[in-house]
C-alpha atoms as a PDB file:
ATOM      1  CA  UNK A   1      -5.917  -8.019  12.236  1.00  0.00           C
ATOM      2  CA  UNK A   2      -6.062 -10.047   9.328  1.00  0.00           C
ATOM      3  CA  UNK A   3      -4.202  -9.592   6.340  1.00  0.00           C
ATOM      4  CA  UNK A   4      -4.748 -10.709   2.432  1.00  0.00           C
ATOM      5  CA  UNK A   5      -3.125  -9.711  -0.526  1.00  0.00           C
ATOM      6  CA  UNK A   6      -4.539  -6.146  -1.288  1.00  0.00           C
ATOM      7  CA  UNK A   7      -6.772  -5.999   2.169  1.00  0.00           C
ATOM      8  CA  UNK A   8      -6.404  -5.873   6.052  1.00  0.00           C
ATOM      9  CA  UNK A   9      -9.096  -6.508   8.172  1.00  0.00           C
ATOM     10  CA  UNK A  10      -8.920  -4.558  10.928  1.00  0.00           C
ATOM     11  CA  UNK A  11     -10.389  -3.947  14.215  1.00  0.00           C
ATOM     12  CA  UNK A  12     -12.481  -0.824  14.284  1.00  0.00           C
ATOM     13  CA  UNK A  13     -11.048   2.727  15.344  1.00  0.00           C
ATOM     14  CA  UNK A  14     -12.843   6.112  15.681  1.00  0.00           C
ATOM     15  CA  UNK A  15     -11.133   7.179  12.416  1.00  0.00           C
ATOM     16  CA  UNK A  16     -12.955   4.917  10.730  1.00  0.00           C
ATOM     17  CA  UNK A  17     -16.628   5.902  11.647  1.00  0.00           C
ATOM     18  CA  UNK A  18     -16.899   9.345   8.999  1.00  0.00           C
ATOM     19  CA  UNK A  19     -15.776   6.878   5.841  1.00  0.00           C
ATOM     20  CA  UNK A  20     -18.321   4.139   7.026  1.00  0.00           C
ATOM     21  CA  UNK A  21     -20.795   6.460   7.785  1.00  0.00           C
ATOM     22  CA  UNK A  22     -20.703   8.294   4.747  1.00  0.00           C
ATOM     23  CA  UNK A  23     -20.294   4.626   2.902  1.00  0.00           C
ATOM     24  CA  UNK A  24     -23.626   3.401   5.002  1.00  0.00           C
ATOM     25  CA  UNK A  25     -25.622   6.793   4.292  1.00  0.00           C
ATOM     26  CA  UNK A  26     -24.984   6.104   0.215  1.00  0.00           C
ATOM     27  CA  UNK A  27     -28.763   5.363  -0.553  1.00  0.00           C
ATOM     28  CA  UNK A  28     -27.158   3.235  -3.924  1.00  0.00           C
ATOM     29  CA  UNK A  29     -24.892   1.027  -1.538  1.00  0.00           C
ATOM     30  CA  UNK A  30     -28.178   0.693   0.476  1.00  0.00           C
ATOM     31  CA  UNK A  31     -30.158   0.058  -2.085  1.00  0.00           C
ATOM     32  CA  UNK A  32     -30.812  -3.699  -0.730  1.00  0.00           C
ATOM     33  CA  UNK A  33     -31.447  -2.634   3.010  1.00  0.00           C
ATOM     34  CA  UNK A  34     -34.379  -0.925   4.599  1.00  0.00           C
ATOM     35  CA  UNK A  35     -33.152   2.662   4.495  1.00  0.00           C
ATOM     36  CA  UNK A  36     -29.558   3.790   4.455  1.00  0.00           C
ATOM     37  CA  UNK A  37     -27.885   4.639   7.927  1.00  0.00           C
ATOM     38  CA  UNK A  38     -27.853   8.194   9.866  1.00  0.00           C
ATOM     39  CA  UNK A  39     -24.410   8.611  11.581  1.00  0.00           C
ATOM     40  CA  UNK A  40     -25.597   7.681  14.572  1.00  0.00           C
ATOM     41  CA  UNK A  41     -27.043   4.580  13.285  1.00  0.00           C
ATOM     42  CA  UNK A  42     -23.919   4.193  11.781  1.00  0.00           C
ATOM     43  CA  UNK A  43     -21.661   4.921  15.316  1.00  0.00           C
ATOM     44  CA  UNK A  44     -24.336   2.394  16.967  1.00  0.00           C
ATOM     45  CA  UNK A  45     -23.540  -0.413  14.166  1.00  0.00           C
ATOM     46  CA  UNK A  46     -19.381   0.272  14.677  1.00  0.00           C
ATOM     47  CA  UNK A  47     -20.237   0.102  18.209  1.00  0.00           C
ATOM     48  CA  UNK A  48     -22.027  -3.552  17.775  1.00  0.00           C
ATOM     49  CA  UNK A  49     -19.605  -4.550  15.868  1.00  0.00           C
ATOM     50  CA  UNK A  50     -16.642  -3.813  18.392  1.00  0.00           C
ATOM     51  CA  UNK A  51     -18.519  -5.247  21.430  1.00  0.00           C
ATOM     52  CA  UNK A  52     -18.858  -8.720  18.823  1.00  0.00           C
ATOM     53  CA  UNK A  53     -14.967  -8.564  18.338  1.00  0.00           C
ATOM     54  CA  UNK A  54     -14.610  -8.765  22.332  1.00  0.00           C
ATOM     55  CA  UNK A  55     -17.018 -11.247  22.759  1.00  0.00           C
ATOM     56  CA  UNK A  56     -16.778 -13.499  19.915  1.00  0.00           C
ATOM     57  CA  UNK A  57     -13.364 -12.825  18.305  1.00  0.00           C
ATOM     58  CA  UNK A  58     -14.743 -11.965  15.167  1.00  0.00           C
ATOM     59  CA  UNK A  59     -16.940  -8.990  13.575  1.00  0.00           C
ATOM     60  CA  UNK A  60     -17.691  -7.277  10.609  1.00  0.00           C
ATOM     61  CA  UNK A  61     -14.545  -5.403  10.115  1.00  0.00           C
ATOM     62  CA  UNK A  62     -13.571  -2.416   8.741  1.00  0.00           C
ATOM     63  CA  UNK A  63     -11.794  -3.317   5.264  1.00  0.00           C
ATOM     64  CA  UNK A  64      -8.565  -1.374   4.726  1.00  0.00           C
ATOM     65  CA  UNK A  65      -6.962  -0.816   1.460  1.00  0.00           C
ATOM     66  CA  UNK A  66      -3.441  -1.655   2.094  1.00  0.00           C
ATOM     67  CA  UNK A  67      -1.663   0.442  -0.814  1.00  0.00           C
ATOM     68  CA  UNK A  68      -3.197   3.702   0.830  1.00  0.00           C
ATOM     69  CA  UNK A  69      -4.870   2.657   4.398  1.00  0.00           C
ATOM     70  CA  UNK A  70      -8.459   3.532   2.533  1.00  0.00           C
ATOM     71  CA  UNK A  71     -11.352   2.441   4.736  1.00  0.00           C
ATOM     72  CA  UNK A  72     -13.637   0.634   1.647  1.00  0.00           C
ATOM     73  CA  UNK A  73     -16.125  -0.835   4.069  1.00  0.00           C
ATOM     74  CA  UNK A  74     -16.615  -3.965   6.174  1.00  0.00           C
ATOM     75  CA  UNK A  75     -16.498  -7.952   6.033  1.00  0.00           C
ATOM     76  CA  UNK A  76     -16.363 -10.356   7.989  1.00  0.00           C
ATOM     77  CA  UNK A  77     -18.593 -12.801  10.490  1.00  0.00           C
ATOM     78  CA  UNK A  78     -21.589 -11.852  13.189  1.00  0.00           C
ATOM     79  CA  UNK A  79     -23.707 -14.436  14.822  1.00  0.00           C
ATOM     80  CA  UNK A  80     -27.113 -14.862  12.824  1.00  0.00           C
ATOM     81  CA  UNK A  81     -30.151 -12.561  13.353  1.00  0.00           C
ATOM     82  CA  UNK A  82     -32.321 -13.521  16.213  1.00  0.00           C
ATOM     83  CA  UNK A  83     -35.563 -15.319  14.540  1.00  0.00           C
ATOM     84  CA  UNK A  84     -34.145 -16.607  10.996  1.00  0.00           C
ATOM     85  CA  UNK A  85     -32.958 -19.556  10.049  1.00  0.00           C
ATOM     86  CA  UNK A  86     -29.208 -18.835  10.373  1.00  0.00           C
ATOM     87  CA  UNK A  87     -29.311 -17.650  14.161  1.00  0.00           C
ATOM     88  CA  UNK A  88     -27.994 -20.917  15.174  1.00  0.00           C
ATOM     89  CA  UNK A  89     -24.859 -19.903  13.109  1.00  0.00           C
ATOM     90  CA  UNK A  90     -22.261 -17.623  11.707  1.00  0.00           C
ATOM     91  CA  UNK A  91     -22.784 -15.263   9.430  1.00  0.00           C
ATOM     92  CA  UNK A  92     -20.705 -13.703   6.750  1.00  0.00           C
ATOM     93  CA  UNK A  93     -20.998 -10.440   5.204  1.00  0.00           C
ATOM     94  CA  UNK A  94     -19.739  -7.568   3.446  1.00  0.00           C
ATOM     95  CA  UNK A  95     -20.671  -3.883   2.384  1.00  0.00           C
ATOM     96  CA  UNK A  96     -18.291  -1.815   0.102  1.00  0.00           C
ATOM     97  CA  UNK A  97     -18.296   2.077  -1.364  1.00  0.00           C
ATOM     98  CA  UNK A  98     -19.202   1.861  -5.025  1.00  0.00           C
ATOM     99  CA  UNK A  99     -15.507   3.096  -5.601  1.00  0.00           C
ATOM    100  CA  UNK A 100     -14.350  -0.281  -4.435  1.00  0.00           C
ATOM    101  CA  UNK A 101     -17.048  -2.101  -6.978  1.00  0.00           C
ATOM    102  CA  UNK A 102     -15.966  -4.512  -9.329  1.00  0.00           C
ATOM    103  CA  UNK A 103     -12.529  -5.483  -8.359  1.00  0.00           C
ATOM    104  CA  UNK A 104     -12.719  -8.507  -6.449  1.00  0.00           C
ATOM    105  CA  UNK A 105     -12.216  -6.915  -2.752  1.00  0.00           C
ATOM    106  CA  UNK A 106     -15.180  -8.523  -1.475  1.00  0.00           C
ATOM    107  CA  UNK A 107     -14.516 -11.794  -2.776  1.00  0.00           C
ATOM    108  CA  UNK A 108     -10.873 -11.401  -1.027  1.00  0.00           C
ATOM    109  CA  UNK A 109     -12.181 -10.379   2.219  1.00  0.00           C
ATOM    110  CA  UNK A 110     -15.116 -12.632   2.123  1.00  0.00           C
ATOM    111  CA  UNK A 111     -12.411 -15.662   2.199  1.00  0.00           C
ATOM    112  CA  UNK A 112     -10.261 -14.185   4.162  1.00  0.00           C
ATOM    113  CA  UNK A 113     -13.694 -14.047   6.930  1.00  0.00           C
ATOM    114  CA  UNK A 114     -14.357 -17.865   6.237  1.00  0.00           C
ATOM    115  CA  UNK A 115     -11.056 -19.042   6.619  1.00  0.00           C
ATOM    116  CA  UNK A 116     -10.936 -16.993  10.290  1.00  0.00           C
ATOM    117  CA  UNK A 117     -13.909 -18.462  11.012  1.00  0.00           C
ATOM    118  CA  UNK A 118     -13.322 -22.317  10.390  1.00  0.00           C
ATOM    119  CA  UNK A 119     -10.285 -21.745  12.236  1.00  0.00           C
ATOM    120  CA  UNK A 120     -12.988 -22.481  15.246  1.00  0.00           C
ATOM    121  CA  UNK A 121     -13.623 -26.290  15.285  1.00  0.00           C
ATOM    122  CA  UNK A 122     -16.895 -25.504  16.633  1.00  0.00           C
ATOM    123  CA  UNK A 123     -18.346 -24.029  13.506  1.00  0.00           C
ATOM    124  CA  UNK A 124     -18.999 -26.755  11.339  1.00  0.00           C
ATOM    125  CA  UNK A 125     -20.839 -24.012   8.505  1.00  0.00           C
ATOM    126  CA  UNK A 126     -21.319 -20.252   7.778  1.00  0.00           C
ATOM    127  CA  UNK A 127     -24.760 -18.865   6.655  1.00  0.00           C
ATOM    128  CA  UNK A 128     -24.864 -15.244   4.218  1.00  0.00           C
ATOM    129  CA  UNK A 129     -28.111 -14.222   3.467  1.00  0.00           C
ATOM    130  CA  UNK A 130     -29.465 -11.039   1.245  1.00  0.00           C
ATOM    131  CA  UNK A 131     -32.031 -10.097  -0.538  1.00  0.00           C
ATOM    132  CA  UNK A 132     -33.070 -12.056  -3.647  1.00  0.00           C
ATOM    133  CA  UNK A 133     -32.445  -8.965  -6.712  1.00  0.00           C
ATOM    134  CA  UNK A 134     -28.809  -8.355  -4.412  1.00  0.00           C
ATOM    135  CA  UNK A 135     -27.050 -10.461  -7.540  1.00  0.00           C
ATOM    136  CA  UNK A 136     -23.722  -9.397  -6.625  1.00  0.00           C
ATOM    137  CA  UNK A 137     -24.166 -10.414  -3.251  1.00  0.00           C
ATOM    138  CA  UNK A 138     -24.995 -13.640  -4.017  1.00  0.00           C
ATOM    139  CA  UNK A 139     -22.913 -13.609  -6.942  1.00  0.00           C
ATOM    140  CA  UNK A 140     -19.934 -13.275  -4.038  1.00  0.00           C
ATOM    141  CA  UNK A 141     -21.464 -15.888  -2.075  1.00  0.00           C
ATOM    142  CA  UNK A 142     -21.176 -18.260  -5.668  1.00  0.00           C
ATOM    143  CA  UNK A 143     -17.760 -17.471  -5.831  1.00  0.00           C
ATOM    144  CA  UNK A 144     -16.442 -18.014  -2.767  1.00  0.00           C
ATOM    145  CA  UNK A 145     -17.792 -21.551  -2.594  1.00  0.00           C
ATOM    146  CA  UNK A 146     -20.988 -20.985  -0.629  1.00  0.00           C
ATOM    147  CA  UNK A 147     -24.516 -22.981  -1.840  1.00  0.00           C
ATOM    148  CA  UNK A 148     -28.007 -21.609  -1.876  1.00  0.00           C
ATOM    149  CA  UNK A 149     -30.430 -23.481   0.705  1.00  0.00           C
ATOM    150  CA  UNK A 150     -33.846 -22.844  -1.382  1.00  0.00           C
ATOM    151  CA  UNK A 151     -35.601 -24.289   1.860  1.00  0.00           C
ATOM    152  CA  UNK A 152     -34.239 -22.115   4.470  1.00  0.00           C
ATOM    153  CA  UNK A 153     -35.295 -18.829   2.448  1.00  0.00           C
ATOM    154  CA  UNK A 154     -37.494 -16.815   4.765  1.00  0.00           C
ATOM    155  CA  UNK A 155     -39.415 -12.933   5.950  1.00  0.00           C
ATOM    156  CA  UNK A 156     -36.852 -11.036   7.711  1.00  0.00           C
ATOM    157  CA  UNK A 157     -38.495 -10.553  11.325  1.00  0.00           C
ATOM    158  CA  UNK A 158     -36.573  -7.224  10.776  1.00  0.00           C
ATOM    159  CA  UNK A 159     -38.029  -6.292   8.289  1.00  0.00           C
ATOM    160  CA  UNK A 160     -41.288  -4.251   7.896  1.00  0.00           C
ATOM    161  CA  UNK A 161     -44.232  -6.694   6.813  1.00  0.00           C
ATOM    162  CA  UNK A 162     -45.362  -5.674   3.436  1.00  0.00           C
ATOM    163  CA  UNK A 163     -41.929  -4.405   2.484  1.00  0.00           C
ATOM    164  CA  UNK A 164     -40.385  -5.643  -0.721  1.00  0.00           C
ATOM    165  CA  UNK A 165     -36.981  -6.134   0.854  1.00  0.00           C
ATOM    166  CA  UNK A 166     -38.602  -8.668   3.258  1.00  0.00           C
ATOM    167  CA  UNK A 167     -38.064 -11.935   1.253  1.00  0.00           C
ATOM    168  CA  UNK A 168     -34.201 -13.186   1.618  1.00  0.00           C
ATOM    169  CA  UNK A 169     -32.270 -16.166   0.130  1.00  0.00           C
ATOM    170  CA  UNK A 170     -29.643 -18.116   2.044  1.00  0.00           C
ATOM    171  CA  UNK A 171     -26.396 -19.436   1.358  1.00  0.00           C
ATOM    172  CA  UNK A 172     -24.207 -21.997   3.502  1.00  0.00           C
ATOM    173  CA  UNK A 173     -20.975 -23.140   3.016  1.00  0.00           C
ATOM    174  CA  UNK A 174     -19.990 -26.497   5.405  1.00  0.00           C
ATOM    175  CA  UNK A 175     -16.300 -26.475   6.770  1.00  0.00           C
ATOM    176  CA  UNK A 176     -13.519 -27.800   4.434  1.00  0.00           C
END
């Protein structure tokens, strides 16, 4: 568990999956991804995400709202996609409930992620990536330090060929 002013990031629970499900099946909070999530894709990403915890020590994790326990979504670190430029790395990321919008909560938890991360001497940088129009995505990425890598830009192998969600930028930011 890691803990910030207004966030903890916690290790996943079954309580948690209806509020990310219903969070991942919100077609505007999916608006940058292929399609938004069924439940079961949704169980099946939880389920990644626990089995990265126990292997790597890190995950995406579920983003608790430490005034009320509210789950608001998930940050943290994965290793990067299979095929891209960043699979050679760690990657940061974050996905909130438009409620949570707007008030700095995935800036907070996105630092809280990097500083976890670094913590490893054998990560010398951390890779995000998203989809060029994702501005606040990248606008978090800005804030937080991070610098956009123009050459490493690629096609997302996981992504449909064709589709306009194919094209994504990348950010790194290099140990402090």
């Amino acid at each position: 568990m890691i803990e910030t002013d207004r966030l903890i990031l916690a290790e996943w629970r079954d309580d948690h999956r209806a509020a990310i499900a219903a969070i991942n099946a919100d077609p505007e909070v999916m608006q940058y991804f292929v399609a938004p999530m069924t439940r079961a894709e949704s169980d099946a990403q939880v389920d990644r995400q626990i089995l990265s915890q126990a292997e790597h020590g890190f995950c995406f994790w579920a983003i608790e709202r430490k005034a009320d326990g509210a789950l608001m979504g998930l940050a943290g670190l994965k290793r990067g996609a299979p095929g891209t430029p960043i699979e050679a790395d760690v990657e940061i990321g974050w996905r909130f409930g438009k409620a949570f919008w707007g008030k700095g909560y995935a800036s907070e938890a996105a630092r809280a992620a990097l500083a976890h991360g670094f913590l490893d001497p054998a990560v010398p940088r951390i890779a995000s990536i998203t989809v060029p129009g994702n501005r606040p995505s990248w606008s978090v990425m800005e804030r937080i330090g991070m610098t956009r890598a123009v050459e490493h830009d690629f096609d997302h192998p996981a992504v449909p060929h064709g589709h306009p969600l194919r094209r994504h930028v990348t950010y790194f930011i290099k140990r402090p």
